[in-house]
N, C-alpha and C. Protein backbone atom coordinates (compact mmCIF):
# COMPACT_ATOMS: atom_id res chain seq x y z
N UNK A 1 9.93 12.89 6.43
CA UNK A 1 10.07 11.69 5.64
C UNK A 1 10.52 10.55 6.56
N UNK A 2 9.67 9.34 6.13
CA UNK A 2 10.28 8.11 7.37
C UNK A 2 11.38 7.96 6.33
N UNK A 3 10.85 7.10 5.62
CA UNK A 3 11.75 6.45 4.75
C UNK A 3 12.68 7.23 3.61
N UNK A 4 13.38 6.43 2.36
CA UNK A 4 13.72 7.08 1.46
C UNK A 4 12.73 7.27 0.29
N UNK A 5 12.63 8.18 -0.38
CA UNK A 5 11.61 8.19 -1.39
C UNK A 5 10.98 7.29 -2.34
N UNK A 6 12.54 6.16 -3.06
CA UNK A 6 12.15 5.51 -3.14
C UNK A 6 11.10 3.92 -2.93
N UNK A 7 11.55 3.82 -1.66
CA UNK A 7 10.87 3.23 -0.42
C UNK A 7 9.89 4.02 -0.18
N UNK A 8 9.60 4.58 0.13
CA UNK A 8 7.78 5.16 0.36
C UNK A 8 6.73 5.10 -0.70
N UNK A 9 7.83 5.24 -2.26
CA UNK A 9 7.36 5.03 -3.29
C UNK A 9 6.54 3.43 -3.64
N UNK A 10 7.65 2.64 -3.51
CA UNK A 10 7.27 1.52 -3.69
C UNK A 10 5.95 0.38 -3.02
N UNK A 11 6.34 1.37 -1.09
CA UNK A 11 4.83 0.83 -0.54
C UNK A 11 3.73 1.52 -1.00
N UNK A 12 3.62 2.54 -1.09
CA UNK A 12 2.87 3.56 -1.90
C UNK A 12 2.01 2.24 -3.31
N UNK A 13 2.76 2.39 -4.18
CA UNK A 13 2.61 1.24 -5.25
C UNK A 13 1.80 0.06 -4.52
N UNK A 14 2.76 -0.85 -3.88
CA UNK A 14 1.75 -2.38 -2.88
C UNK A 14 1.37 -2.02 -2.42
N UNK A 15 0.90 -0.91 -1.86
CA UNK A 15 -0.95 -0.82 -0.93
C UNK A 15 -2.10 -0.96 -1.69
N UNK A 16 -1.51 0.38 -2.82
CA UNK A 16 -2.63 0.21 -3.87
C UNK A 16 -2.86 -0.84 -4.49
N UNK A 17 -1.68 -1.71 -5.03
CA UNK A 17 -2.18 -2.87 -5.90
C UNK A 17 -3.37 -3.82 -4.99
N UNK A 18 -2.52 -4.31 -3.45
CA UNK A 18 -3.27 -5.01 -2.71
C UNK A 18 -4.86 -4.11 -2.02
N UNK A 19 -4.93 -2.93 -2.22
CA UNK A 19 -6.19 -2.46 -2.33
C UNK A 19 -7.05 -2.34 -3.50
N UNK A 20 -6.41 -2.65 -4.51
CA UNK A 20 -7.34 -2.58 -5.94
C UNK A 20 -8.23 -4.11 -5.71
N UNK A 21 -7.63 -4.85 -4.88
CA UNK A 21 -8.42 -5.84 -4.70
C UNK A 21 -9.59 -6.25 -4.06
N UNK A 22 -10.04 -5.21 -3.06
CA UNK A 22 -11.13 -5.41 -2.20
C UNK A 22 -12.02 -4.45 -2.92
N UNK A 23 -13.42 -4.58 -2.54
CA UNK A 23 -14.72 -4.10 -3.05
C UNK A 23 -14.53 -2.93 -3.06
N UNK A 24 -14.98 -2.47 -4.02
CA UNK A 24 -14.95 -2.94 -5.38
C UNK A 24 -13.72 -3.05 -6.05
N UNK A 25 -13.55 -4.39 -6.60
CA UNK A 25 -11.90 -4.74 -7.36
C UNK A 25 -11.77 -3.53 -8.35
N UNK A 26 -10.72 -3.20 -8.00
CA UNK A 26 -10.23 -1.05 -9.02
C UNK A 26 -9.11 -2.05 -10.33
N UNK A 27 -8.80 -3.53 -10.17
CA UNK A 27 -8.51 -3.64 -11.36
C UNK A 27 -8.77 -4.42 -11.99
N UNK A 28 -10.02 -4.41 -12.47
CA UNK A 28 -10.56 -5.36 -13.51
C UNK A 28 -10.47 -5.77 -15.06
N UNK A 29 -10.00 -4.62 -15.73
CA UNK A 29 -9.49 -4.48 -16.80
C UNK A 29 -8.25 -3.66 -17.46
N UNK A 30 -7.81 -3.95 -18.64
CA UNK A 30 -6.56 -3.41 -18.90
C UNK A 30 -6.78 -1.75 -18.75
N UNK A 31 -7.64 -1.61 -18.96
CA UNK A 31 -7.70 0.21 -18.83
C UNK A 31 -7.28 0.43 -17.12
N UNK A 32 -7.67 -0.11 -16.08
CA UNK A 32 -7.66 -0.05 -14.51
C UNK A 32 -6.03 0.08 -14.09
N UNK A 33 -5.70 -0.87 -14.60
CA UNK A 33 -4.23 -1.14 -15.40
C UNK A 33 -2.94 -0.04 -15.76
N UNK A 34 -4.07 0.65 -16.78
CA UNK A 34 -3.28 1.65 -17.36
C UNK A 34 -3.06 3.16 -16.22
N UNK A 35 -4.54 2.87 -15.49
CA UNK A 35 -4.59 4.14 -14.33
C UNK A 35 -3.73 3.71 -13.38
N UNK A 36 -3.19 2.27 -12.91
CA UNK A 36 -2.29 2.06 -11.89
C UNK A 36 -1.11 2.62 -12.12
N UNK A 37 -0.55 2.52 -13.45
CA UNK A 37 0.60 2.79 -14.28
C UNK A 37 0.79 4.39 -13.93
N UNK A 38 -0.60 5.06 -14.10
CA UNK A 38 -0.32 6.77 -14.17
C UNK A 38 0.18 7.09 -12.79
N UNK A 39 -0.63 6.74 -11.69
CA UNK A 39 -0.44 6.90 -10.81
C UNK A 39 0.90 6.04 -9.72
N UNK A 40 1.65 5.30 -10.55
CA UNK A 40 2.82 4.47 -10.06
C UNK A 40 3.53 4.56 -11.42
N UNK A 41 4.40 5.33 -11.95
CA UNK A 41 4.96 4.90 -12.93
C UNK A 41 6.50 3.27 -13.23
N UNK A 42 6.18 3.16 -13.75
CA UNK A 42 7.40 2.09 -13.82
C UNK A 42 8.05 2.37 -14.75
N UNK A 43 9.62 2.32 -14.59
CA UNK A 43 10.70 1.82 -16.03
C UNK A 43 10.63 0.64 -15.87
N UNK A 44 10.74 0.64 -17.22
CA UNK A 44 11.47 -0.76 -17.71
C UNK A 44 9.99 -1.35 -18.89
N UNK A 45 10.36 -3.20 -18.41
CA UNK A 45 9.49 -3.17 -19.80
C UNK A 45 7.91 -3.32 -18.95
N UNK A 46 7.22 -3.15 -19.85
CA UNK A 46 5.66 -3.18 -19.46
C UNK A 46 4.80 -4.01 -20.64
N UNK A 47 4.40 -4.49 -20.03
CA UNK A 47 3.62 -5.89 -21.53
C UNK A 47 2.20 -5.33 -21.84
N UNK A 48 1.55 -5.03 -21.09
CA UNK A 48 0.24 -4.65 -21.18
C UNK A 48 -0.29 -5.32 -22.01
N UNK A 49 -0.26 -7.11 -21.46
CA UNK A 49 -1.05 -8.20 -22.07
C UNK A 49 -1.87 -8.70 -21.13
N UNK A 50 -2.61 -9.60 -21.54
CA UNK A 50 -3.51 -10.50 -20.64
C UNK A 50 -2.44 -11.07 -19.99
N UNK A 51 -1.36 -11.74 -20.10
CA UNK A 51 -0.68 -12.41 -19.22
C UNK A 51 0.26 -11.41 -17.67
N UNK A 52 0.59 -10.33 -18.58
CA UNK A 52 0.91 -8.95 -17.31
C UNK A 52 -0.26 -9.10 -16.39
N UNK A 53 -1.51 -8.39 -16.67
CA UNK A 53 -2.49 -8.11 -16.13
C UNK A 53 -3.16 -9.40 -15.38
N UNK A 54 -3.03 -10.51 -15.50
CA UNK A 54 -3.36 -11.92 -14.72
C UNK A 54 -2.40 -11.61 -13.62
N UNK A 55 -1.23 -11.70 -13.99
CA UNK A 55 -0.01 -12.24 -13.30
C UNK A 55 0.04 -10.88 -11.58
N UNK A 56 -0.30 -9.48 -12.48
CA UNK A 56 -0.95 -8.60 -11.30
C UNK A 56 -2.29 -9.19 -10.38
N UNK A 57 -3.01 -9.23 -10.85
CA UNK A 57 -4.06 -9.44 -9.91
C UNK A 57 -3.55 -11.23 -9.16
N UNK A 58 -2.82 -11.73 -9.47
CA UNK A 58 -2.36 -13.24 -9.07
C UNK A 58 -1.16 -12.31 -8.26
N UNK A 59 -0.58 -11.58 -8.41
CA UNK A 59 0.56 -10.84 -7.00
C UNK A 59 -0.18 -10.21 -5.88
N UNK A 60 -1.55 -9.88 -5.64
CA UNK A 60 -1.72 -9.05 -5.08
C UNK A 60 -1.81 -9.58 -3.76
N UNK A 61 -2.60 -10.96 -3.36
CA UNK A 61 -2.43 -11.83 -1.78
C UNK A 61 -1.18 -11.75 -1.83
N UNK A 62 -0.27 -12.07 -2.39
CA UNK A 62 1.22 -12.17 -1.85
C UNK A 62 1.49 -11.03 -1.23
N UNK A 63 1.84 -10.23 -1.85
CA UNK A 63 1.83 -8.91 -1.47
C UNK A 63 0.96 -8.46 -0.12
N UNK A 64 -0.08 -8.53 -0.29
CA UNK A 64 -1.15 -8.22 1.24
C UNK A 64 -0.24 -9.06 2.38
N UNK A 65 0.28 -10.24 2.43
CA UNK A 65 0.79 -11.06 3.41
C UNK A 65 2.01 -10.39 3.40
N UNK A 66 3.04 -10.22 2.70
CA UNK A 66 4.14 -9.57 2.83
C UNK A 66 4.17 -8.41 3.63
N UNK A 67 3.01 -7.46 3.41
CA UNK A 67 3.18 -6.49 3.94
C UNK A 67 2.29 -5.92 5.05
N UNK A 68 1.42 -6.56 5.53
CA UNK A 68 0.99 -7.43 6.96
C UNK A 68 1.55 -8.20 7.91
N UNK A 69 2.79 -8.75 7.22
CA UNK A 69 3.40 -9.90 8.48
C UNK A 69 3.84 -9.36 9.67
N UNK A 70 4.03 -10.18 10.44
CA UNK A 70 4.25 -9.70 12.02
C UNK A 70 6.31 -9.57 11.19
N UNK A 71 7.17 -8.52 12.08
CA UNK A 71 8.73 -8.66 11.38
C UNK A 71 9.31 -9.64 11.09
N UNK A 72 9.38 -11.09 11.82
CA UNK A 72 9.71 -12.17 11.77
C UNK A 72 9.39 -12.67 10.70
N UNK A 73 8.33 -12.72 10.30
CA UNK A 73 7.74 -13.16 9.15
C UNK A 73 7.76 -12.53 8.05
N UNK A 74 7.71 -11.37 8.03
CA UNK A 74 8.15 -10.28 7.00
C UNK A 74 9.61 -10.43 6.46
N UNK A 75 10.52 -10.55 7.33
CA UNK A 75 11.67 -11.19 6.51
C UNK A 75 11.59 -12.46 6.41
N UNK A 76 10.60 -13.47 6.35
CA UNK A 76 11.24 -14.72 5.74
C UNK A 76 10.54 -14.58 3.95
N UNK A 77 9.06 -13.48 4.22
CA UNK A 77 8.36 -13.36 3.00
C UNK A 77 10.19 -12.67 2.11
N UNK A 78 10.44 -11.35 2.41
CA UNK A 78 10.85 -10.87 1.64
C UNK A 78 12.45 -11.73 1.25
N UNK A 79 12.52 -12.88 2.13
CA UNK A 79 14.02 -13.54 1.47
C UNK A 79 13.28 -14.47 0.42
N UNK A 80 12.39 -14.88 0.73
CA UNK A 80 11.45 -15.66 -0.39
C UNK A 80 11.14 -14.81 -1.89
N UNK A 81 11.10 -13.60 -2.18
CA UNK A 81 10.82 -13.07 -3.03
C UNK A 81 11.99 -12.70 -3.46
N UNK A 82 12.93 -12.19 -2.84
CA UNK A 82 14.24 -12.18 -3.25
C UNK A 82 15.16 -13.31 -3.77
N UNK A 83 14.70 -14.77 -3.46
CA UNK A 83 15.03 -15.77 -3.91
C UNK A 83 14.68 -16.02 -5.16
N UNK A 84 13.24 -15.70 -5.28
CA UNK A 84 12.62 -16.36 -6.24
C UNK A 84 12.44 -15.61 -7.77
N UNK A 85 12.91 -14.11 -7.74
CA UNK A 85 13.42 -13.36 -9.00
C UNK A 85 15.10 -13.48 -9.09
N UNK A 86 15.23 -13.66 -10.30
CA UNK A 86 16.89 -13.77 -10.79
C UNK A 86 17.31 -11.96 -10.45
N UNK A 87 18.12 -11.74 -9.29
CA UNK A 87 18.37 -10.54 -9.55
C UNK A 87 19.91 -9.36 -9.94
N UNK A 88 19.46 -8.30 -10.58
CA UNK A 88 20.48 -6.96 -11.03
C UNK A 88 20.75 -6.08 -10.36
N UNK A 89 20.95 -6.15 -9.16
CA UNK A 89 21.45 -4.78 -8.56
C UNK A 89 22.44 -3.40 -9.15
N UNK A 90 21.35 -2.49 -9.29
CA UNK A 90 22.51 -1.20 -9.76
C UNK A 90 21.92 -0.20 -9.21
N UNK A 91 22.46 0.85 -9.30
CA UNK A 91 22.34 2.30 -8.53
C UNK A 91 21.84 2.69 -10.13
N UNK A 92 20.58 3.53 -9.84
CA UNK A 92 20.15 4.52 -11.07
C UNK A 92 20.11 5.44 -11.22
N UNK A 93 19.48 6.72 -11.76
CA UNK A 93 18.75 7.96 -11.65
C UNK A 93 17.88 8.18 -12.99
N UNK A 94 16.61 8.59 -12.59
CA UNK A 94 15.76 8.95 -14.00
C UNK A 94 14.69 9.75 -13.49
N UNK A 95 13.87 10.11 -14.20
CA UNK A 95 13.34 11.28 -15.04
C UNK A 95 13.75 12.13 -13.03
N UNK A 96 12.79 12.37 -12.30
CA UNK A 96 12.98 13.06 -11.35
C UNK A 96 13.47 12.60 -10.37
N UNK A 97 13.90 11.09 -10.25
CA UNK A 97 14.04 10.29 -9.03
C UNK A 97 15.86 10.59 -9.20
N UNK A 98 16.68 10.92 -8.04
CA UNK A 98 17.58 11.10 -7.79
C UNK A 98 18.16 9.14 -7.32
N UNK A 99 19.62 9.32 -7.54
CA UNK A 99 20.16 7.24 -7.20
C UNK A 99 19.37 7.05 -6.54
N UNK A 100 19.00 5.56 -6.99
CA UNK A 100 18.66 4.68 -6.00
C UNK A 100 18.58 3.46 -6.15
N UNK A 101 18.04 2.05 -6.15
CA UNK A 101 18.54 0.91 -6.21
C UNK A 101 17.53 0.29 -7.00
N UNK A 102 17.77 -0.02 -8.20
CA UNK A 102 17.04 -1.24 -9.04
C UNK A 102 17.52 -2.82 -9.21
N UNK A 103 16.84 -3.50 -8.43
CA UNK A 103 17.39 -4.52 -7.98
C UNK A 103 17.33 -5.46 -9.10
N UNK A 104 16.25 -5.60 -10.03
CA UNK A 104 16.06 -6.61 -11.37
C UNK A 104 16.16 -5.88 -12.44
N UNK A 105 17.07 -6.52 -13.38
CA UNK A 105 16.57 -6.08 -14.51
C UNK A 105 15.70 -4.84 -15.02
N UNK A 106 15.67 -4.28 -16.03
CA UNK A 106 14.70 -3.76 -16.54
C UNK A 106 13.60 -4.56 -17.45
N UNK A 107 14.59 -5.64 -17.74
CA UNK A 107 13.45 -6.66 -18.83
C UNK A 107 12.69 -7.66 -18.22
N UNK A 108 12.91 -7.86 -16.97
CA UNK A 108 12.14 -8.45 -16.07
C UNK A 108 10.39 -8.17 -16.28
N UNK A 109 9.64 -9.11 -16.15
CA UNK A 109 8.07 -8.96 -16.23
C UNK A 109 7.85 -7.78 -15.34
N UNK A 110 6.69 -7.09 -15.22
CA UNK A 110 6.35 -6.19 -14.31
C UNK A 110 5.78 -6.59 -13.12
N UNK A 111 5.49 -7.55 -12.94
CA UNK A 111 5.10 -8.49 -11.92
C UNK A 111 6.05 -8.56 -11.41
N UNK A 112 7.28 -9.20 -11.43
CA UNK A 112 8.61 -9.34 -10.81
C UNK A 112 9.15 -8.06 -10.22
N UNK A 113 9.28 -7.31 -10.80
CA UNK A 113 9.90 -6.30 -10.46
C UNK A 113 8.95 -5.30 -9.29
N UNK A 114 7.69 -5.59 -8.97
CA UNK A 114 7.16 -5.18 -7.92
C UNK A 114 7.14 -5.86 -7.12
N UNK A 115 7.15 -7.22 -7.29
CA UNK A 115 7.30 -7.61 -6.34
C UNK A 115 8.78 -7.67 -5.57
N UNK A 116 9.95 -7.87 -6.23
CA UNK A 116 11.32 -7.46 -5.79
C UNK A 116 11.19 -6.00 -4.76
N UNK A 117 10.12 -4.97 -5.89
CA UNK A 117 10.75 -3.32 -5.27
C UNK A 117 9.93 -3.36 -3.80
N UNK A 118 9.13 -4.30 -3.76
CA UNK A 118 8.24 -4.21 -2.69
C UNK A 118 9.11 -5.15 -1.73
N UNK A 119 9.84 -6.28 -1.82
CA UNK A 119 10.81 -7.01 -1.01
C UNK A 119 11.82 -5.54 -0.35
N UNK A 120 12.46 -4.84 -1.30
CA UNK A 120 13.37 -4.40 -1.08
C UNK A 120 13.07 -2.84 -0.14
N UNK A 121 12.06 -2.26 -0.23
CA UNK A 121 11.11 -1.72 0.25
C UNK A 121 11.08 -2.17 1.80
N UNK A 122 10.26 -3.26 1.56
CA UNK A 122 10.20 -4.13 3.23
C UNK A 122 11.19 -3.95 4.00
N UNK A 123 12.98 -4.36 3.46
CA UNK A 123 13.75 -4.27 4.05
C UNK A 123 13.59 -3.20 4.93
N UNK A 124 13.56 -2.08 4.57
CA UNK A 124 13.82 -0.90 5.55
C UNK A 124 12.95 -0.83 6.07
N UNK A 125 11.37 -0.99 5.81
CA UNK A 125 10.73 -1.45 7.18
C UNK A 125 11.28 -2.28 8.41
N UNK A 126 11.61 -3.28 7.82
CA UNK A 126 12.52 -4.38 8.58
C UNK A 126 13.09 -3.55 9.46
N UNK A 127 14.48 -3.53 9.29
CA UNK A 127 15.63 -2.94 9.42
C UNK A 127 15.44 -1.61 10.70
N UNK A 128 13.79 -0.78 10.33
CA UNK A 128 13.75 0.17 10.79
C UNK A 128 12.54 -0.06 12.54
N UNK A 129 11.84 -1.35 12.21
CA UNK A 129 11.14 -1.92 12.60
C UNK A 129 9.58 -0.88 12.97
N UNK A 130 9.89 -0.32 11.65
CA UNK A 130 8.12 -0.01 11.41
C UNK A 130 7.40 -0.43 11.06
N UNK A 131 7.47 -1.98 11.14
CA UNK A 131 6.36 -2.78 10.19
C UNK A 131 4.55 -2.23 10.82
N UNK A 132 4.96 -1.37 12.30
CA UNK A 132 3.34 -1.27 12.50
C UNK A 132 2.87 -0.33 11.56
N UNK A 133 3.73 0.76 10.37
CA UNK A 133 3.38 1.54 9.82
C UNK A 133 1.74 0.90 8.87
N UNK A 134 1.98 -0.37 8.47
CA UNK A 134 1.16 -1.11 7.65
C UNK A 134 0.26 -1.47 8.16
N UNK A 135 -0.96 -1.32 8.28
CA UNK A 135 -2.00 -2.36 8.82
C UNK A 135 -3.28 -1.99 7.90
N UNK A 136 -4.41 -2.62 8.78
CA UNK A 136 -5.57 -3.06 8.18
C UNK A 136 -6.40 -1.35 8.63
N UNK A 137 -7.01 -0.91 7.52
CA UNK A 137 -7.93 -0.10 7.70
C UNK A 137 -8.20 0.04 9.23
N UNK A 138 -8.67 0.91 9.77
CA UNK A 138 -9.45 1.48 11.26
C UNK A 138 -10.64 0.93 10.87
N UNK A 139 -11.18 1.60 9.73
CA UNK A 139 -13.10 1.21 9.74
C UNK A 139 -13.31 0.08 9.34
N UNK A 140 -14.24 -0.33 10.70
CA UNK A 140 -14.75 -2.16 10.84
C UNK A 140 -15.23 -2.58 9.39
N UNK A 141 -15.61 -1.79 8.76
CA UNK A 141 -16.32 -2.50 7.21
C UNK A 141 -15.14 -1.98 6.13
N UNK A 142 -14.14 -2.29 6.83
CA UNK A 142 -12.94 -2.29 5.24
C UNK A 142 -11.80 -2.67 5.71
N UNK A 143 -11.15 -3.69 4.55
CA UNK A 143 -10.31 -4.46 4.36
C UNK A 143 -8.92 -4.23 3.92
N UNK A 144 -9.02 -3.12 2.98
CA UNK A 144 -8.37 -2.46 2.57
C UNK A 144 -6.57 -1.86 3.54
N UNK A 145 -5.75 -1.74 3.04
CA UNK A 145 -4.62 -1.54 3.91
C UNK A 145 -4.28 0.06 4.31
N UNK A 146 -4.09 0.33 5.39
CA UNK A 146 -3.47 1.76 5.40
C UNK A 146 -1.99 1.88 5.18
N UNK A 147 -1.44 2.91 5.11
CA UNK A 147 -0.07 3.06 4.85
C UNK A 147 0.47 4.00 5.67
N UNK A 148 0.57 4.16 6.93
CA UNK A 148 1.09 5.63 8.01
C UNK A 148 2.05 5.87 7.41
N UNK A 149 2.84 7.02 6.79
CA UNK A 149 4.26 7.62 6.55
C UNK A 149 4.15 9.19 6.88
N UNK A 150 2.96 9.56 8.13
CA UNK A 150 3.17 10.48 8.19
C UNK A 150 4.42 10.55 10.03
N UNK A 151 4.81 11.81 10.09
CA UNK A 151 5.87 11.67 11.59
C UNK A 151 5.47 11.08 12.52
N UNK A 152 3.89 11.76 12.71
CA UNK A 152 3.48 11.46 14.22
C UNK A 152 2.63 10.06 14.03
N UNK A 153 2.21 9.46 13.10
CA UNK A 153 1.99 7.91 12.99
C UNK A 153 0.71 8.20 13.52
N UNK A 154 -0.11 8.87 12.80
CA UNK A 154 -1.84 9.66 12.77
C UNK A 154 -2.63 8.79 12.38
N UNK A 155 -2.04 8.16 11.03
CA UNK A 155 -2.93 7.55 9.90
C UNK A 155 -3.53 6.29 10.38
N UNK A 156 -4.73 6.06 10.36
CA UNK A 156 -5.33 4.68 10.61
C UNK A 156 -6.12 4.00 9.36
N UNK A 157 -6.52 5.02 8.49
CA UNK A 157 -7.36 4.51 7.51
C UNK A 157 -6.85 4.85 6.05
N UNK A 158 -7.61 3.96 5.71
CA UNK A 158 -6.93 3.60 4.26
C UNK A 158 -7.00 5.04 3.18
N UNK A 159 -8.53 5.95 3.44
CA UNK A 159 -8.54 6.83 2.36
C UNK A 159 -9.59 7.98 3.34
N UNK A 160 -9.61 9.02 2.44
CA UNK A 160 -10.40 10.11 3.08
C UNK A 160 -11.77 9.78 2.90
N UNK A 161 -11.87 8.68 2.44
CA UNK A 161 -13.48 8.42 2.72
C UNK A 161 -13.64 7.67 3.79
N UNK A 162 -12.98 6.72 4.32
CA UNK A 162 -13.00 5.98 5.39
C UNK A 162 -13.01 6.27 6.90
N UNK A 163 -12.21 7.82 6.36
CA UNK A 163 -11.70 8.18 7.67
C UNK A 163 -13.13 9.56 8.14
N UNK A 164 -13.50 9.83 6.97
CA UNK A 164 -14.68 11.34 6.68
C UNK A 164 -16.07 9.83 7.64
N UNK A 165 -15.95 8.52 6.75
CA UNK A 165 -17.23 7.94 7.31
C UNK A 165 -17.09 7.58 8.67
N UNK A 166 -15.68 7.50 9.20
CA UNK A 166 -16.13 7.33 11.06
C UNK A 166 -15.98 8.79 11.86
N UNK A 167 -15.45 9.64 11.06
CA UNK A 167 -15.43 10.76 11.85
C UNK A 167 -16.92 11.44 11.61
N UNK A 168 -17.90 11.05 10.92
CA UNK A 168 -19.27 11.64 11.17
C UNK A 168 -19.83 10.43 12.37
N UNK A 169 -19.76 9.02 11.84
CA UNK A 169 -20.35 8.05 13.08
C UNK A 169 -19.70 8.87 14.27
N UNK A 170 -18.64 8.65 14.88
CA UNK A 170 -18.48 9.01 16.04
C UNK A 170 -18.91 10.44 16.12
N UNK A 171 -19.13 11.61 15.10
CA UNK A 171 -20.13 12.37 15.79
C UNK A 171 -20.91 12.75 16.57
N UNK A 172 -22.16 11.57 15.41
CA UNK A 172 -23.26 11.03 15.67
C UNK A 172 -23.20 10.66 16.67
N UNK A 173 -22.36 10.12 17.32
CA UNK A 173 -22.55 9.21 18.24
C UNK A 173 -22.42 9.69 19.84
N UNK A 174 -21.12 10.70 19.36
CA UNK A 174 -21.50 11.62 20.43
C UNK A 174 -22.52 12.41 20.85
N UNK A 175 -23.10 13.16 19.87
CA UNK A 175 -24.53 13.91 20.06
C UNK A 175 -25.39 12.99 20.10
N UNK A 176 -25.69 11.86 19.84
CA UNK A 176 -27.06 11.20 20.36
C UNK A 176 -26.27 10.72 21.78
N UNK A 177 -25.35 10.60 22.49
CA UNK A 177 -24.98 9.90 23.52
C UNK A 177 -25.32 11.74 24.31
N UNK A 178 -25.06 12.72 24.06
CA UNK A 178 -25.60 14.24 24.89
C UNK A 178 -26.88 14.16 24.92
N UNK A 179 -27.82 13.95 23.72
CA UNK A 179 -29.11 14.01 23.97
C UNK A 179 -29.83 12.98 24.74
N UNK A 180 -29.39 12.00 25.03
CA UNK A 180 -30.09 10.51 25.47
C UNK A 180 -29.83 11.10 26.90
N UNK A 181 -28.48 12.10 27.48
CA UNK A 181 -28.40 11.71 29.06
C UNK A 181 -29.09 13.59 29.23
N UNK A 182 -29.66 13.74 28.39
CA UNK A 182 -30.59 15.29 28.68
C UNK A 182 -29.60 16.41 28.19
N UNK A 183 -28.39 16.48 27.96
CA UNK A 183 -27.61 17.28 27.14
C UNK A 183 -27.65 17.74 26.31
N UNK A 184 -28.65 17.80 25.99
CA UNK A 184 -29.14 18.32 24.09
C UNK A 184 -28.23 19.50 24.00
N UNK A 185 -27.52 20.08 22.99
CA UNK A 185 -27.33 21.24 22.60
C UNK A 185 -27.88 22.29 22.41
N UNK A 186 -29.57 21.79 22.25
CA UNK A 186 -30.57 22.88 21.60
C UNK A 186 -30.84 23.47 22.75
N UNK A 187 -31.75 24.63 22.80
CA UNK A 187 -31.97 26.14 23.52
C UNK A 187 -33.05 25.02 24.08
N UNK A 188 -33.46 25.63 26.01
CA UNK A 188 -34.76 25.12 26.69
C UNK A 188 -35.46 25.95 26.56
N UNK A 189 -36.74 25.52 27.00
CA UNK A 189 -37.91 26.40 26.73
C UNK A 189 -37.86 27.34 28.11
């Protein structure tokens, strides 16, 4: 584990949101919505209105820049977000998550409060100065963010499809680069 759970949790959460945004957008409607929810649960309140669901897809560049910035910049994003929600600091525990820190409200919009858990999140990137954990996909045709939290800092791509489509190119690429210099693999006559 790099981080604390909750913190892995939360980037976990802003990758995906800021990846639901590139081709094809994964949240286009309130149902897309409801699958972000399964797969990220939240306490507290949840509106599941047109104005929630705007106000998400209107967080998600923020978010991509937040959690892209070079460190310097990463803490001025996350004092900016921390400024800009009224906040509750308390120590919690619920359903399986052992203490840990809920910084707003529970009645806070859901918008707010990711974006706070994702400020607060950052910190220990900060702090720990793994911000290289975050970056942009490996494969040249995606935009999409990766998230490394494994020990040895392996991860380059965003999903097992990304990573399945350059590990056949570079295959390929090796066996036509054997056959072109007379290396074929196949049996001679």
């Amino acid at each position: 584990m790099v981080f604390a759970d909750d913190t892995e949790e939360s980037l976990r959460a802003a990758v995906d949101l800021v990846n639901s945004a590139e081709d094809p957008d994964t949240l286009q409607d309130p149902a897309d919505l409801d699958a972000f929810l399964v797969a990220h649960p939240y306490t507290g309140r949840i509106d599941r209105d047109e104005a929630e669901f705007m106000a998400l897809r209107a967080l998600r560049p923020r978010l991509r820049t937040m959690l892209l910035a070079p460190r310097d910049a990463m803490a001025r994003e996350v004092n900016a977000a921390l400024a800009g929600v009224p906040l509750a600091a308390r120590l919690v525990r619920h359903d399986d998550a052992d203490w840990h820190l809920h910084a707003v409200a529970d009645d806070r919009p859901l918008p707010d409060r990711i974006l706070v858990e994702t400020a607060m999140a950052l910190i220990d990137v900060i702090r720990a100065d793994e911000g290289s954990r975050i970056s942009v996909c490996a494969d040249d045709t995606c935009l999409s963010l990766a998230l490394d939290l494994s020990r040895n800092r392996s991860k380059r791509y965003c999903s097992v499809t990304c990573a399945n489509r350059n590990a056949v190119a570079a295959y390929r690429a090796r066996r036509g680069a054997g056959t072109r210099r007379g290396g074929g693999s196949g049996p001679t006559p």
